[in-house]
C-alpha atoms as a PDB file:
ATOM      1  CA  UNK A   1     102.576 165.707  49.361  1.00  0.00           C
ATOM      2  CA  UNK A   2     102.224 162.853  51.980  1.00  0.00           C
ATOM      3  CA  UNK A   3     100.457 163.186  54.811  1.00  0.00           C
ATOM      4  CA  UNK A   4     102.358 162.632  58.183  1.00  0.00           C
ATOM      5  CA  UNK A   5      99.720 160.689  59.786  1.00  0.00           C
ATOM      6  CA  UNK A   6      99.246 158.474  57.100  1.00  0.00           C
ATOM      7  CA  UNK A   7     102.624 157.778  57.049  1.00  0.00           C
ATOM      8  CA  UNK A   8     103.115 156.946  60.206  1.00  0.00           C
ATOM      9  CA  UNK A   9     100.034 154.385  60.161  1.00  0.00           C
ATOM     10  CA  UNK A  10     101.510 153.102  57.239  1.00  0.00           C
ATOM     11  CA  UNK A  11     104.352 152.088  58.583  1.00  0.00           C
ATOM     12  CA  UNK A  12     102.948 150.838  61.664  1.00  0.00           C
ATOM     13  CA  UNK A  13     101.291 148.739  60.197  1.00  0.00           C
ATOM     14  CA  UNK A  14     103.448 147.218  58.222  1.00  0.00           C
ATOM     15  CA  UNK A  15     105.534 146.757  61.088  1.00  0.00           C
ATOM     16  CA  UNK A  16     103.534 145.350  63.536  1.00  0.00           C
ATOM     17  CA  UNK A  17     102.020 142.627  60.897  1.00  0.00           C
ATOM     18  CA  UNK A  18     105.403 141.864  60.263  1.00  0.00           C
ATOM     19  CA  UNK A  19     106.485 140.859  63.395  1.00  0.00           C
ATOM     20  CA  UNK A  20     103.082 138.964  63.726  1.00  0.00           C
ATOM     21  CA  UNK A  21     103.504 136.853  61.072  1.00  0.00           C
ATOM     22  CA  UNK A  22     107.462 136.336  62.804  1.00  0.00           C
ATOM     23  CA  UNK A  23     106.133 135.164  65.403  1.00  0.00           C
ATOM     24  CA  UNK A  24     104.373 132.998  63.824  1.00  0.00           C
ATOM     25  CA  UNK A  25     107.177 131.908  61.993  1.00  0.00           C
ATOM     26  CA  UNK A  26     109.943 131.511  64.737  1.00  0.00           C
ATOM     27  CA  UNK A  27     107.275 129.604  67.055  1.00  0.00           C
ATOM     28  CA  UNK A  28     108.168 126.594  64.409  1.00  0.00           C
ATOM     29  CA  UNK A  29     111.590 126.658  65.562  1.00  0.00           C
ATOM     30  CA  UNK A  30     110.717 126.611  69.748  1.00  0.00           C
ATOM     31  CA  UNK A  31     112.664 128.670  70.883  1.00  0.00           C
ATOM     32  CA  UNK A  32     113.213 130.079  74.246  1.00  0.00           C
ATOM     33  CA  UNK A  33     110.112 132.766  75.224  1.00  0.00           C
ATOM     34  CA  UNK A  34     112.551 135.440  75.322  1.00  0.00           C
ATOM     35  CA  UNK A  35     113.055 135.194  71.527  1.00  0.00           C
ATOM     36  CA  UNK A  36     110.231 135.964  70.461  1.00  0.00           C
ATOM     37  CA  UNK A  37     109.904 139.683  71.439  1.00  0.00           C
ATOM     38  CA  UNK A  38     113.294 139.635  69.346  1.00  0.00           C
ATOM     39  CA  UNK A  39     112.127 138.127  66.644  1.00  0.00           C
ATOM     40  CA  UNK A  40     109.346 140.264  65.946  1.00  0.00           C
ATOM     41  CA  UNK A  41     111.463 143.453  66.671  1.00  0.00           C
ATOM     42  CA  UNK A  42     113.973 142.348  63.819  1.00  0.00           C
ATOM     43  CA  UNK A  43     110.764 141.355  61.206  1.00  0.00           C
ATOM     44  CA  UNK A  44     109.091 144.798  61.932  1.00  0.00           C
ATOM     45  CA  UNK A  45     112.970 146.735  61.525  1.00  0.00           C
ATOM     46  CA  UNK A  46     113.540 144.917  58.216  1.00  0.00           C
ATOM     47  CA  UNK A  47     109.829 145.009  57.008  1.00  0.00           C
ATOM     48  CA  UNK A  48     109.457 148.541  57.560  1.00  0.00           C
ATOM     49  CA  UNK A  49     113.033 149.269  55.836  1.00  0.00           C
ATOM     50  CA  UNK A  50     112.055 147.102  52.988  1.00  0.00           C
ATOM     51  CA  UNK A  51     109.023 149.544  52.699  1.00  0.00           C
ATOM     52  CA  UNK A  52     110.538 153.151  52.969  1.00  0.00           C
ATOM     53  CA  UNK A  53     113.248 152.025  50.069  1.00  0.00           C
ATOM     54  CA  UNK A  54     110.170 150.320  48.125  1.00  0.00           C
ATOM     55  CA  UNK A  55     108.122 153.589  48.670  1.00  0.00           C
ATOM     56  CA  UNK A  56     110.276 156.660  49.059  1.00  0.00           C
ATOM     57  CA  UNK A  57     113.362 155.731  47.080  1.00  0.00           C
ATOM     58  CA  UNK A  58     111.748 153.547  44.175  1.00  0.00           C
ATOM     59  CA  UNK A  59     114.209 150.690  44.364  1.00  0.00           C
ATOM     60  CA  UNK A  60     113.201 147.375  43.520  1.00  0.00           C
ATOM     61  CA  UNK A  61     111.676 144.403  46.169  1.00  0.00           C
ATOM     62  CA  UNK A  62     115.194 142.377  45.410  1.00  0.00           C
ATOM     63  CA  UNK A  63     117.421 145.330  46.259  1.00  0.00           C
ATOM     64  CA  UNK A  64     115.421 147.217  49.134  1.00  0.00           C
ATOM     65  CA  UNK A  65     115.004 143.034  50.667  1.00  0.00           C
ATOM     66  CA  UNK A  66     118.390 142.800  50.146  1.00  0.00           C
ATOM     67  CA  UNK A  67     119.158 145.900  52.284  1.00  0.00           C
ATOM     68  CA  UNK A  68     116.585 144.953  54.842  1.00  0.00           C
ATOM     69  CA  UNK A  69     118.447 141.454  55.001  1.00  0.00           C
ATOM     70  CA  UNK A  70     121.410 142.942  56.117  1.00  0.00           C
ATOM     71  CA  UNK A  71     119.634 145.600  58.461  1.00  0.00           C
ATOM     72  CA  UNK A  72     118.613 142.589  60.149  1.00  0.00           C
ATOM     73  CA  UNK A  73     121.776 140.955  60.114  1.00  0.00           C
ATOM     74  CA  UNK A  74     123.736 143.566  61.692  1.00  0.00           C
ATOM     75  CA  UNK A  75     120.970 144.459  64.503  1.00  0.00           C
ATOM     76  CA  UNK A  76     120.816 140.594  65.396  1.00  0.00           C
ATOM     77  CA  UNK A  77     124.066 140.355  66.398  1.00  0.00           C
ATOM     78  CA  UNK A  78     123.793 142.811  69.632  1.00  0.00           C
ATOM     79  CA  UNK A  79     120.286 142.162  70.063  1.00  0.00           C
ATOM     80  CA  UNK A  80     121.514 138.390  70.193  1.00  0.00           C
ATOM     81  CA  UNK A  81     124.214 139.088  73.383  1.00  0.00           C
ATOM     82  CA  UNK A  82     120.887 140.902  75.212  1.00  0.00           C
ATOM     83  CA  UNK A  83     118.587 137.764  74.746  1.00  0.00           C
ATOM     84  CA  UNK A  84     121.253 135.263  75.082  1.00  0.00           C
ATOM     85  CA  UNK A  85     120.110 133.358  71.636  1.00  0.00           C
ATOM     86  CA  UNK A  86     122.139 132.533  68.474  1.00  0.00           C
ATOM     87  CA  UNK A  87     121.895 135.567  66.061  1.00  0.00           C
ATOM     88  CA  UNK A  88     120.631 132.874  63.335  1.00  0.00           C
ATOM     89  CA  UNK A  89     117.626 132.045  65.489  1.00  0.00           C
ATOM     90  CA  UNK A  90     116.519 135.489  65.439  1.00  0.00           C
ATOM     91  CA  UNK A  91     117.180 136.824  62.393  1.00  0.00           C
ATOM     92  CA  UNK A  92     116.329 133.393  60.097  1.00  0.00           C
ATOM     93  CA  UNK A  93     112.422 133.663  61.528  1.00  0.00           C
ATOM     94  CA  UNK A  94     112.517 137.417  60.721  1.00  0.00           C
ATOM     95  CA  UNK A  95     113.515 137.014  56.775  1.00  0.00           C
ATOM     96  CA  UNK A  96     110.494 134.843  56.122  1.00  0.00           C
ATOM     97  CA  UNK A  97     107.649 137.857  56.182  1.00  0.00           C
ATOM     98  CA  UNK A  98     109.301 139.523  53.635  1.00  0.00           C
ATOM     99  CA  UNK A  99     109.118 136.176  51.173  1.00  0.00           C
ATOM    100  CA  UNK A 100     107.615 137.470  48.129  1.00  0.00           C
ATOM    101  CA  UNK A 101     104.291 135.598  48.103  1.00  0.00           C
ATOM    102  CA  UNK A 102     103.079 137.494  45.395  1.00  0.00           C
ATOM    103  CA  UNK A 103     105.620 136.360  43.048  1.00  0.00           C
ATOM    104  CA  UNK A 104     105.871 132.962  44.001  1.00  0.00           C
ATOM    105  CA  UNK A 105     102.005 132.800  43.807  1.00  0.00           C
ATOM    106  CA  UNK A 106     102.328 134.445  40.422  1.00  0.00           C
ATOM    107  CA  UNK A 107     105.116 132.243  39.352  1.00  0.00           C
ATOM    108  CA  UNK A 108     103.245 128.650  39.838  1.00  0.00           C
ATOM    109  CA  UNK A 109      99.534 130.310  38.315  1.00  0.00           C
ATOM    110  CA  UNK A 110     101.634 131.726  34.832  1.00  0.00           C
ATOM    111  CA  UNK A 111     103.389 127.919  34.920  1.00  0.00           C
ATOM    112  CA  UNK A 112     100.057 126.557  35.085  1.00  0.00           C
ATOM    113  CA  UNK A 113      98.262 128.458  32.397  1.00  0.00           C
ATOM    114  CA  UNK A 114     101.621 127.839  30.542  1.00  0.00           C
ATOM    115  CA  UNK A 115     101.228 124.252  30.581  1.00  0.00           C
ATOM    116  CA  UNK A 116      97.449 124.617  29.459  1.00  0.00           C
ATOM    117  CA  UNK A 117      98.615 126.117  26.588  1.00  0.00           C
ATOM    118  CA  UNK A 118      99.942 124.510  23.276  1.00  0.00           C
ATOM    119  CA  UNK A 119     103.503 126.063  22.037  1.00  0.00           C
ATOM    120  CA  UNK A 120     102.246 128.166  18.792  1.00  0.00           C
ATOM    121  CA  UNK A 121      99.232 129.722  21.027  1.00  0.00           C
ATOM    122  CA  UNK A 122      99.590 133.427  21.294  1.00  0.00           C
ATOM    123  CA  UNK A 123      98.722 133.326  25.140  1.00  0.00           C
ATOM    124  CA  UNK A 124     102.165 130.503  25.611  1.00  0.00           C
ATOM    125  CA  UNK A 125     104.306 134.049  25.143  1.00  0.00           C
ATOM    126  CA  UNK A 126     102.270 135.751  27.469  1.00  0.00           C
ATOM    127  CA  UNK A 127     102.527 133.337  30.022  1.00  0.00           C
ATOM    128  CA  UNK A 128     105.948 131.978  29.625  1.00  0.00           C
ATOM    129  CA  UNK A 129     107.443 135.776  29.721  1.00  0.00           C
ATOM    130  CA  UNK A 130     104.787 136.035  32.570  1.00  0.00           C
ATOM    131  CA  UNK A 131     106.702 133.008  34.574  1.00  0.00           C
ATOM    132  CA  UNK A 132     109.881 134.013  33.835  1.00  0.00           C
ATOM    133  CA  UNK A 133     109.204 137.765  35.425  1.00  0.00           C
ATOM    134  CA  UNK A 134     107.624 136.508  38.438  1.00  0.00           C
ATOM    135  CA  UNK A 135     110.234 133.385  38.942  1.00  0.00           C
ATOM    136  CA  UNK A 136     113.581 135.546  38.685  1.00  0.00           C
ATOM    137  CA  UNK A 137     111.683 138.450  40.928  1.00  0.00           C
ATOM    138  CA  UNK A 138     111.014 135.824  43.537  1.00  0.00           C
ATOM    139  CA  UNK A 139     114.453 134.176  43.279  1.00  0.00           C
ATOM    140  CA  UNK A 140     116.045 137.305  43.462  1.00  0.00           C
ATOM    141  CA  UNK A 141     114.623 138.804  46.213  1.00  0.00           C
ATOM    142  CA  UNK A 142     115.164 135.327  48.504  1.00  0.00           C
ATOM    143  CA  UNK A 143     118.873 135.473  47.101  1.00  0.00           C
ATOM    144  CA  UNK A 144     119.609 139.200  47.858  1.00  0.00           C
ATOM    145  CA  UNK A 145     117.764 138.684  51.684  1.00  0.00           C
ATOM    146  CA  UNK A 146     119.917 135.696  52.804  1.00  0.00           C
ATOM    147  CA  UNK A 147     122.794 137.496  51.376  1.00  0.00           C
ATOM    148  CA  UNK A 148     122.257 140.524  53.160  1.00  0.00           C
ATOM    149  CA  UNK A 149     121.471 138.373  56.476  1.00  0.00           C
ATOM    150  CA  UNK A 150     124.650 136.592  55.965  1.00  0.00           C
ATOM    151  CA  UNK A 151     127.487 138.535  55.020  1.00  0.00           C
ATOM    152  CA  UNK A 152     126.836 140.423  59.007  1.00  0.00           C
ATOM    153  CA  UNK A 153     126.482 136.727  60.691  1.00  0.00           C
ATOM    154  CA  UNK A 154     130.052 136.026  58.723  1.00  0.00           C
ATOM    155  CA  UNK A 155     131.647 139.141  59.873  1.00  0.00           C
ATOM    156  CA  UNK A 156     130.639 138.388  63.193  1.00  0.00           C
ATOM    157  CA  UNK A 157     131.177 134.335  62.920  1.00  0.00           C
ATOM    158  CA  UNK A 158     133.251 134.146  66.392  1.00  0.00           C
ATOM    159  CA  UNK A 159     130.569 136.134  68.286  1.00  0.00           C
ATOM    160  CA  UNK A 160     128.383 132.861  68.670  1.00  0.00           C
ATOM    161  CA  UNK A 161     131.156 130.955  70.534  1.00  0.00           C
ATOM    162  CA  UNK A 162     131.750 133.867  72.958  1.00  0.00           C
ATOM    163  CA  UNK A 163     128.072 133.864  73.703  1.00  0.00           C
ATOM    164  CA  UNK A 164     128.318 129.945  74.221  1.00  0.00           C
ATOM    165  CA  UNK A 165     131.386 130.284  76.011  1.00  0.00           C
ATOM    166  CA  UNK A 166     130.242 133.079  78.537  1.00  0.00           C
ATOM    167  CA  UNK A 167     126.950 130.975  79.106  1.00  0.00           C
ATOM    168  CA  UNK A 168     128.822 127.522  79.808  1.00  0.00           C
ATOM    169  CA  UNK A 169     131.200 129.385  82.489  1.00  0.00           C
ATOM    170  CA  UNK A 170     128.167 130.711  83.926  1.00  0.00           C
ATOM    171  CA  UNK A 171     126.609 127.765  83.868  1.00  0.00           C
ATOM    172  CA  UNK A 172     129.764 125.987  85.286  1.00  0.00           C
ATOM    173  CA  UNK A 173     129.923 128.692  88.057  1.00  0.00           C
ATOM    174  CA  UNK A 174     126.407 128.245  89.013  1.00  0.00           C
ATOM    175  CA  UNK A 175     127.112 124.867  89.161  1.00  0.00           C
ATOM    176  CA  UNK A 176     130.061 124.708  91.437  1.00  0.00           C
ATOM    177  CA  UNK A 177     128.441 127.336  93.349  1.00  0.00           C
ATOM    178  CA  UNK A 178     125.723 125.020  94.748  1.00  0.00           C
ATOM    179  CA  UNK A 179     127.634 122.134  95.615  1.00  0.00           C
END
């Protein structure tokens, strides 16, 4: 049985280092200061999704990423209107947390020891099936998040030019206003 508390913390904390690390991320980008909190929001929603379908449901990282990808995607787009930012600079910064790392880390050390090896060593198998396992996990799971993220910010393709639109008439009205 799983204990509520622990739970809870669990997720928490996956959460909240999750949007760290976004924050992190999207301060590459410089955005506005109001992005941020949105940022982080979408990397702790998608992290935290990611890790109740990991946990609880048994699917693998490429399909539960996958699904968090598009959680994001579909929350950026109203968060988006609210914060007055693209829905690509919001959710972009909050796919990276959820990179693999341990895959790609595991990928490049198995293609090391690989190349170490000669061809008819027993350890080449290990390590070349070892390379292959970590590479397509790793691929996979980048594929199946920017394809989640995407297929919302498609849907929705026209709602960036209404934001633009609504901000250059304000803008223009503001303008006009004060001469």
């Amino acid at each position: 049985m799983v204990n509520f508390f622990e739970l809870t913390y669990d997720i928490i904390n996956d959460g909240i280092f999750a949007a760290i690390a976004c924050i992190g991320f999207a301060s590459i980008s410089n955005p506005t200061r109001s992005t941020f909190w949105g940022c982080a929001l979408l990397a702790a929603l998608g992290h935290i999704t990611r890790f109740l379908l990991m946990d609880f449901a048994d699917w693998h990282i490429a399909m539960a990423a996958g699904v968090a990808g598009l959680v994001i995607g579909c929350v950026s787009i109203p968060l988006s209107t609210k914060i007055k930012s693209p829905a690509e600079t919001l959710s972009f910064p909050a796919l990276l947390p959820m990179v693999p790392g341990k895959f790609a880390y595991g990928s490049i050390q198995s293609l090391v020891e690989l190349l170490s090896h000669k061809h008819d060593d027993p350890l080449f198998d290990k390590y070349f099936a070892l390379f292959n396992f970590n590479w397509i996990t790793c691929t996979l799971t980048i594929m199946a998040m920017v394809i989640g993220v995407t297929i919302p910010l498609f849907a929705f393709r026209n709602h960036g030019k209404v934001l633009l639109r609504q901000m250059r008439n304000q803008l223009l009205l503001h303008r006009s206003e004060n001469q």
